[in-house]
PDB file of N, CA and C in Angstrom:
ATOM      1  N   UNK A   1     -15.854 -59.423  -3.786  1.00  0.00           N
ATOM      2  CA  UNK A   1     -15.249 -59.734  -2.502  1.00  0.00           C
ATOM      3  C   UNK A   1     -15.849 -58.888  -1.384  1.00  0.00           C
ATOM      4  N   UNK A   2     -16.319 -58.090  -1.741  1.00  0.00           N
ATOM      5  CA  UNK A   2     -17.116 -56.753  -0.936  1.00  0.00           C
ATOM      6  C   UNK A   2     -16.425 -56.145  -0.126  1.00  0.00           C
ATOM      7  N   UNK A   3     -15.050 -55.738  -0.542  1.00  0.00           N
ATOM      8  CA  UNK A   3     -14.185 -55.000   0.314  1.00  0.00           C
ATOM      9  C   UNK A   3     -15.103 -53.364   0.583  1.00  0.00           C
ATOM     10  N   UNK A   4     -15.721 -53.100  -0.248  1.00  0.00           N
ATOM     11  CA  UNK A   4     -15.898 -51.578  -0.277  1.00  0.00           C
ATOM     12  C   UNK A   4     -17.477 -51.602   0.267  1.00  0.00           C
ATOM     13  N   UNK A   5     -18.007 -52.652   0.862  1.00  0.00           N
ATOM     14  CA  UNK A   5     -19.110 -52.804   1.346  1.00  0.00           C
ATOM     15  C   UNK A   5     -19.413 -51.921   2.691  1.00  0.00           C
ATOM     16  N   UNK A   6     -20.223 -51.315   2.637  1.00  0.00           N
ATOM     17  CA  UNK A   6     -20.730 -49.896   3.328  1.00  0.00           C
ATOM     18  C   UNK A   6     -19.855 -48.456   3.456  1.00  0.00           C
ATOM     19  N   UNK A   7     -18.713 -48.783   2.246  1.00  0.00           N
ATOM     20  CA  UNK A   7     -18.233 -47.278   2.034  1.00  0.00           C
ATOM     21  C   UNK A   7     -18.346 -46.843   0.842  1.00  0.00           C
ATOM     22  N   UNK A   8     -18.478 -45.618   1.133  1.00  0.00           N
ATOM     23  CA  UNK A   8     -18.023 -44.750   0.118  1.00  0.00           C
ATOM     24  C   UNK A   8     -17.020 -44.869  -0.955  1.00  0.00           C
ATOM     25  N   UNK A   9     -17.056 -44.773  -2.002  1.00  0.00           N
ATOM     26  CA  UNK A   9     -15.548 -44.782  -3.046  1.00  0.00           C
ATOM     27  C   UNK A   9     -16.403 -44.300  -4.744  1.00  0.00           C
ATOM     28  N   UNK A  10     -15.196 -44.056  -5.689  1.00  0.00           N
ATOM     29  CA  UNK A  10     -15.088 -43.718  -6.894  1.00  0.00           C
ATOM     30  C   UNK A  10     -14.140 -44.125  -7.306  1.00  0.00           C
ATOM     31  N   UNK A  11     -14.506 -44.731  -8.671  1.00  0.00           N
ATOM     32  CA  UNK A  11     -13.301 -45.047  -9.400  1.00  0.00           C
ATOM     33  C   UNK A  11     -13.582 -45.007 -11.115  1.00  0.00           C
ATOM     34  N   UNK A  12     -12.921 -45.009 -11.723  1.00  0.00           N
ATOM     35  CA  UNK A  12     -13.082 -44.933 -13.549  1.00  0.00           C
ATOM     36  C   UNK A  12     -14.348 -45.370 -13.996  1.00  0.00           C
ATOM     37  N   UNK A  13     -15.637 -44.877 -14.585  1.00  0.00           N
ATOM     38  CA  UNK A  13     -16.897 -45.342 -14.214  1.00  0.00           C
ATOM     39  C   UNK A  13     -16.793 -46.348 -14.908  1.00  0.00           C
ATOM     40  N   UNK A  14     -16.268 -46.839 -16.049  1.00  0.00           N
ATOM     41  CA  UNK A  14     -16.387 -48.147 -16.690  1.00  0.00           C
ATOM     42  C   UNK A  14     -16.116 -49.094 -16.276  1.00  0.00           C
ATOM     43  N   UNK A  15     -15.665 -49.040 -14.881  1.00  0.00           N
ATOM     44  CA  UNK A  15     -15.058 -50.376 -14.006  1.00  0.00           C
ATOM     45  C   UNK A  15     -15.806 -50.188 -13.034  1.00  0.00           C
ATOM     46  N   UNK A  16     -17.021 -49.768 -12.966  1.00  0.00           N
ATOM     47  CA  UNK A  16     -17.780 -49.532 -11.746  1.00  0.00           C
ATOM     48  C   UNK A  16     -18.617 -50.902 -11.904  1.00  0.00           C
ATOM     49  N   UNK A  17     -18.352 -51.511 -11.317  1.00  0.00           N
ATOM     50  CA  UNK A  17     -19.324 -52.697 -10.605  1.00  0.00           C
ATOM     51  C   UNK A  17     -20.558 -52.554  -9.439  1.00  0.00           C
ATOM     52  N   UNK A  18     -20.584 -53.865  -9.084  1.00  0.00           N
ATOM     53  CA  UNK A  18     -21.218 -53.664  -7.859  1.00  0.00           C
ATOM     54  C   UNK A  18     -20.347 -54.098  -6.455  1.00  0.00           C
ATOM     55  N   UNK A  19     -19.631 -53.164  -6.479  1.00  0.00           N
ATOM     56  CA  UNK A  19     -18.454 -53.379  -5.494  1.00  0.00           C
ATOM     57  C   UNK A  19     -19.086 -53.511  -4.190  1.00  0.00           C
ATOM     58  N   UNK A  20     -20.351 -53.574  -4.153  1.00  0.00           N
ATOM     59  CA  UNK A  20     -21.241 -53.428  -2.488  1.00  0.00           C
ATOM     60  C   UNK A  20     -21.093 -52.151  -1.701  1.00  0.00           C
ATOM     61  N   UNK A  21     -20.774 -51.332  -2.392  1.00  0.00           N
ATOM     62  CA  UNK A  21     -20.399 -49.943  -1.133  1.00  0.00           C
ATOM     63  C   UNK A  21     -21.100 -48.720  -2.407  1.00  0.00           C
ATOM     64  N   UNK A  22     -20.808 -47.205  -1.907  1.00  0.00           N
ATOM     65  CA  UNK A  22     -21.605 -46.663  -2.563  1.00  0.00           C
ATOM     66  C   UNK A  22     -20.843 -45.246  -3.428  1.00  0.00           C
ATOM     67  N   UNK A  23     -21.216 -45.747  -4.227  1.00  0.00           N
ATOM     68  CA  UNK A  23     -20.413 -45.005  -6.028  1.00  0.00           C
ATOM     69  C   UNK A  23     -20.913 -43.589  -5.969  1.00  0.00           C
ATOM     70  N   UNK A  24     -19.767 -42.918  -5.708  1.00  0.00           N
ATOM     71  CA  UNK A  24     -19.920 -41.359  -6.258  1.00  0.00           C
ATOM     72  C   UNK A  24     -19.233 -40.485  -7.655  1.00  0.00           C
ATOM     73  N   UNK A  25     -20.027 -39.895  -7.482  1.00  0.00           N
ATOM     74  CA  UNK A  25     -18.951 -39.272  -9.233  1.00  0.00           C
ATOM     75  C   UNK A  25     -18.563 -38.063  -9.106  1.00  0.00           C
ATOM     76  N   UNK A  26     -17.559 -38.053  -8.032  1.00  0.00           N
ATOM     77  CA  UNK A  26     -16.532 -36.815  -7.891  1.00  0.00           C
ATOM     78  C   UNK A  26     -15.204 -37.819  -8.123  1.00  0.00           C
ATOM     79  N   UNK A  27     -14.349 -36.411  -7.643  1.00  0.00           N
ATOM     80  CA  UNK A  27     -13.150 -37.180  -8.921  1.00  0.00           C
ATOM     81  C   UNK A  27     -11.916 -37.415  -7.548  1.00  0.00           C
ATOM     82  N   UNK A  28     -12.462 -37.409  -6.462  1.00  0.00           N
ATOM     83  CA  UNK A  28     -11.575 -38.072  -5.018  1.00  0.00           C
ATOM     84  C   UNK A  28     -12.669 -38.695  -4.100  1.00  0.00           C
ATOM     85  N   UNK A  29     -12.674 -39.698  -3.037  1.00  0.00           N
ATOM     86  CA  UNK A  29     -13.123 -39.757  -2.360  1.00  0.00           C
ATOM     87  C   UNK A  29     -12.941 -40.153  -0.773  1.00  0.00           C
ATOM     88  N   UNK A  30     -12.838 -39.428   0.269  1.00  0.00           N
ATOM     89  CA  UNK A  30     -12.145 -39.925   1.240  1.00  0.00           C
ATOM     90  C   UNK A  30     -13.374 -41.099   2.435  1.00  0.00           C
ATOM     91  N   UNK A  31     -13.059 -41.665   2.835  1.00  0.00           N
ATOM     92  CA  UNK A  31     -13.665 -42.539   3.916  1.00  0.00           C
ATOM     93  C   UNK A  31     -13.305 -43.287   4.965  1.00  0.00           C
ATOM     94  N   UNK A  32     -12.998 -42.491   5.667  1.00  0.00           N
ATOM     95  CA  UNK A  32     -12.342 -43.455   6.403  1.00  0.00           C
ATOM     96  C   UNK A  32     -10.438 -43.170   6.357  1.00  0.00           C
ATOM     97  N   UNK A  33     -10.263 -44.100   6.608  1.00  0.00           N
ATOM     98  CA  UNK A  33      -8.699 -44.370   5.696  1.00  0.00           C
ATOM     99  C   UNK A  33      -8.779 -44.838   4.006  1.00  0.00           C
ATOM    100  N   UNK A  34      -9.886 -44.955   3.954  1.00  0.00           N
ATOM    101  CA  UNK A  34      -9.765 -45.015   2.494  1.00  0.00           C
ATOM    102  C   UNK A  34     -10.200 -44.226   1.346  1.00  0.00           C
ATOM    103  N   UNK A  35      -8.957 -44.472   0.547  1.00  0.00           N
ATOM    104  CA  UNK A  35      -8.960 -42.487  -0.651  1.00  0.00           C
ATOM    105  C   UNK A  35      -8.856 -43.514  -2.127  1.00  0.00           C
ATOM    106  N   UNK A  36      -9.614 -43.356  -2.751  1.00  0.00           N
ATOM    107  CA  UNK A  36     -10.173 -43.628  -4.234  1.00  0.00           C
ATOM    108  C   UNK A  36     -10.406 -42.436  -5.092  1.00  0.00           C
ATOM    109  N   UNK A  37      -9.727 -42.746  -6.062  1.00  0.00           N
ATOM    110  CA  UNK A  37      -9.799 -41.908  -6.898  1.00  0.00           C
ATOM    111  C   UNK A  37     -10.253 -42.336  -8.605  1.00  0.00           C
ATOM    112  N   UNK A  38     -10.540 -41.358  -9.172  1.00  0.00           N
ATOM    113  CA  UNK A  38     -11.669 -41.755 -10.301  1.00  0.00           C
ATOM    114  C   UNK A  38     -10.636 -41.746 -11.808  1.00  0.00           C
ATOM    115  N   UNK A  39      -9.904 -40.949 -11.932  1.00  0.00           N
ATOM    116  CA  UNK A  39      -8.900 -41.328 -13.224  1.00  0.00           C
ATOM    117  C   UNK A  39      -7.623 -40.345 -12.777  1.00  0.00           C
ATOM    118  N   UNK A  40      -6.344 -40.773 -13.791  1.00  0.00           N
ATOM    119  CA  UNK A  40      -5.907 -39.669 -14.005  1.00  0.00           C
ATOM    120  C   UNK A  40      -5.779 -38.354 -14.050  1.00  0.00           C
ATOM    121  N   UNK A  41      -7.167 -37.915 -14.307  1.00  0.00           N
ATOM    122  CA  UNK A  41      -6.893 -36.745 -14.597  1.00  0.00           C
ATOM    123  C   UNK A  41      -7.744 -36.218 -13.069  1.00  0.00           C
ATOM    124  N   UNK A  42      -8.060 -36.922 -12.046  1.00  0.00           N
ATOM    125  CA  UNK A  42      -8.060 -36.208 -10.847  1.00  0.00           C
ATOM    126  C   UNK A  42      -6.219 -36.562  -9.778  1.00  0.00           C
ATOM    127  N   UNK A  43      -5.148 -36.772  -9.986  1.00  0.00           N
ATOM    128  CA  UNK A  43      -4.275 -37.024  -9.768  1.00  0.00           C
ATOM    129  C   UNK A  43      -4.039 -36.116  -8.385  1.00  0.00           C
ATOM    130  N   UNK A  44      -4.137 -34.722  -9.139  1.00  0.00           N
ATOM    131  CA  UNK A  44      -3.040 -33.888  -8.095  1.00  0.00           C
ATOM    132  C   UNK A  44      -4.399 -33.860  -7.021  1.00  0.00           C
ATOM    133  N   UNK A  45      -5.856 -33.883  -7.161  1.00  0.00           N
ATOM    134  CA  UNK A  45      -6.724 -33.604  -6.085  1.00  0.00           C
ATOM    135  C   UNK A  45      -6.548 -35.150  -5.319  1.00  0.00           C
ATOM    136  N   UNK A  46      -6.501 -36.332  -5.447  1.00  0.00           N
ATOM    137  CA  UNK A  46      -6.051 -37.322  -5.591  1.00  0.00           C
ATOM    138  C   UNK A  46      -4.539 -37.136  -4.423  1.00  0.00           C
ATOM    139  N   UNK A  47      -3.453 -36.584  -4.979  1.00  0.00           N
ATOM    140  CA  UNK A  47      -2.309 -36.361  -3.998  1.00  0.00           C
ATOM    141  C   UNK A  47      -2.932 -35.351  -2.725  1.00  0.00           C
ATOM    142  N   UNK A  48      -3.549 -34.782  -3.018  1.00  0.00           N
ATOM    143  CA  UNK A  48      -3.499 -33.135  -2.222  1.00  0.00           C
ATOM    144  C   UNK A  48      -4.529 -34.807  -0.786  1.00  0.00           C
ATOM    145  N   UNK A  49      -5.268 -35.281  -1.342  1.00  0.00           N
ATOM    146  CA  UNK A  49      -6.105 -35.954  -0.280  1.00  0.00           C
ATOM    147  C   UNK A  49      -4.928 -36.977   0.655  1.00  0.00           C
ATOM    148  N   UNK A  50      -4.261 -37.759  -0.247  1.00  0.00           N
ATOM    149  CA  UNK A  50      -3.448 -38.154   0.659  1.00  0.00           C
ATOM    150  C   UNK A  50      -2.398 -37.586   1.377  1.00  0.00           C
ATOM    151  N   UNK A  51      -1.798 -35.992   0.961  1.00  0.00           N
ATOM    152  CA  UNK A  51      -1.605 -35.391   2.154  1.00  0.00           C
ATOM    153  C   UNK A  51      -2.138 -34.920   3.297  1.00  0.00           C
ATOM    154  N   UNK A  52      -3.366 -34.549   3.019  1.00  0.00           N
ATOM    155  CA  UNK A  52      -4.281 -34.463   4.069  1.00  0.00           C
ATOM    156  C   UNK A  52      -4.424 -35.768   5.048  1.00  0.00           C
ATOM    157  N   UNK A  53      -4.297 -36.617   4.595  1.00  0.00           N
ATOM    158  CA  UNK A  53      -4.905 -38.136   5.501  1.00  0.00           C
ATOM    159  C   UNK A  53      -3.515 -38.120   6.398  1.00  0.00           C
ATOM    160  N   UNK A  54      -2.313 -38.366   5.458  1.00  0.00           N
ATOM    161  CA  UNK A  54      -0.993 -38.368   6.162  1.00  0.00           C
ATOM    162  C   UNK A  54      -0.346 -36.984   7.241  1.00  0.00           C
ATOM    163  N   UNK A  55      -0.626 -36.051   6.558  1.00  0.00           N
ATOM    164  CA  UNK A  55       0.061 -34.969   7.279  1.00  0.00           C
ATOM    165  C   UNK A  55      -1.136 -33.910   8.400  1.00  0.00           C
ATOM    166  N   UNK A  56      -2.155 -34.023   7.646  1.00  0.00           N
ATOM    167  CA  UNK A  56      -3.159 -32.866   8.190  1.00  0.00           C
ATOM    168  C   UNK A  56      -3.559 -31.840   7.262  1.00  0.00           C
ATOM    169  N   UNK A  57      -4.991 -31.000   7.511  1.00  0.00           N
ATOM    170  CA  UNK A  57      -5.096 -29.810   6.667  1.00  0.00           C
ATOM    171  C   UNK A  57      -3.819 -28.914   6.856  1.00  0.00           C
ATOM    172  N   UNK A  58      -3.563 -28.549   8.032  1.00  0.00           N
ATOM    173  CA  UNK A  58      -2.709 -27.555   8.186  1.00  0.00           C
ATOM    174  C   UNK A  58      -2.179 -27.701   6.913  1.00  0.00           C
ATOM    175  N   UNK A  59      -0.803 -28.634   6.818  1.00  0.00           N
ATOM    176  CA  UNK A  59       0.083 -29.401   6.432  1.00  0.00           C
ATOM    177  C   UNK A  59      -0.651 -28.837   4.888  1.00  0.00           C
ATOM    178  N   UNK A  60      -1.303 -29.631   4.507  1.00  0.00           N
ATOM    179  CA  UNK A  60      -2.244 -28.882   2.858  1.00  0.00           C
ATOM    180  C   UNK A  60      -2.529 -27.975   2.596  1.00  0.00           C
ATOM    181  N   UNK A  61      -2.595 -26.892   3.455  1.00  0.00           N
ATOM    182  CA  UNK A  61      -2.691 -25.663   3.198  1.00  0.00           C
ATOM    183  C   UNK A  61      -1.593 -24.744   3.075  1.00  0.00           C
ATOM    184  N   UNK A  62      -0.520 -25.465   3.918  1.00  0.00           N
ATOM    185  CA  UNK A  62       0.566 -24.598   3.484  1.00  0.00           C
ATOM    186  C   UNK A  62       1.489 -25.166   2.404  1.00  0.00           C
ATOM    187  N   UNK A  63       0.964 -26.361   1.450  1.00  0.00           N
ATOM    188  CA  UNK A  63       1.218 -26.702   0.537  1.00  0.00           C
ATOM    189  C   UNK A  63       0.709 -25.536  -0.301  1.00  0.00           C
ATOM    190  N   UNK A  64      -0.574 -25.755  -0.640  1.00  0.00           N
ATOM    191  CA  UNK A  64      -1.167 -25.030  -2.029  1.00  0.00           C
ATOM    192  C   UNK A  64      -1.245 -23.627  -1.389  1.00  0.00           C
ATOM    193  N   UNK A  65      -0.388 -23.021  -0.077  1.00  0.00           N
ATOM    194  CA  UNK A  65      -0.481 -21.687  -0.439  1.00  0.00           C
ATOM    195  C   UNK A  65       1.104 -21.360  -1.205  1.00  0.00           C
ATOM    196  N   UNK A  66       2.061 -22.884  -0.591  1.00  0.00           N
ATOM    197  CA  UNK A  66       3.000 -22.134  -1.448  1.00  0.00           C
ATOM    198  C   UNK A  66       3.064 -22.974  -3.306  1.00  0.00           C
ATOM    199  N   UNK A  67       2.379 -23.213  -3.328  1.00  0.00           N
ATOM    200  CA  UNK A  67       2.089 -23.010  -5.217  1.00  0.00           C
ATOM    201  C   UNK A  67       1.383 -22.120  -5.680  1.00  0.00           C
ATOM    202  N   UNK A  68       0.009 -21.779  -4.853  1.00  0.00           N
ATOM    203  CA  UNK A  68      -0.596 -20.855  -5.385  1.00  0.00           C
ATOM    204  C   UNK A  68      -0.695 -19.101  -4.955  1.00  0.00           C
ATOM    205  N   UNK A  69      -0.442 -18.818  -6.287  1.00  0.00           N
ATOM    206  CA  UNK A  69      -0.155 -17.132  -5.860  1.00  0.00           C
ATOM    207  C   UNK A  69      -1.391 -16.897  -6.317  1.00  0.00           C
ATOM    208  N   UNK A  70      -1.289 -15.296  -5.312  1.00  0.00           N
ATOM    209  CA  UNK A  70      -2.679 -14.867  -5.511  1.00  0.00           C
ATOM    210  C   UNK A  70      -2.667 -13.316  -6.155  1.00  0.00           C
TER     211      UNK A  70
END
């Protein structure tokens, strides 16, 4: 259908077609308004991006400072 035609995206490589746009192999990908993600097991990097799109870095940073101790 060539929705993904001249962007960027990732997704589960065994379902990688030729979606017309251009395949990366990290495990999020942002473009635009559009956030693809590659399996399960990129989930929480995956969430952390769509807070960023919705809220802002700020907003993400004072997420993972309050989970992560240092």
């Amino acid at each position: 259908m060539g929705l993904l035609e001249g962007k960027n995206y990732t997704c589960f490589t065994s379902m990688n077609e030729d979606f017309k746009g251009s395949y990366k192999e990290q495990g999020t990908v942002t473009d635009g308004k559009l956030i693809t993600g590659r399996s399960a097991g990129y989930s929480i990097d995956f969430a952390y991006a769509l807070i960023e799109a919705l809220l802002g870095k700020e907003k993400l940073d004072q997420l993972k400072a309050s989970i992560y101790v240092k």
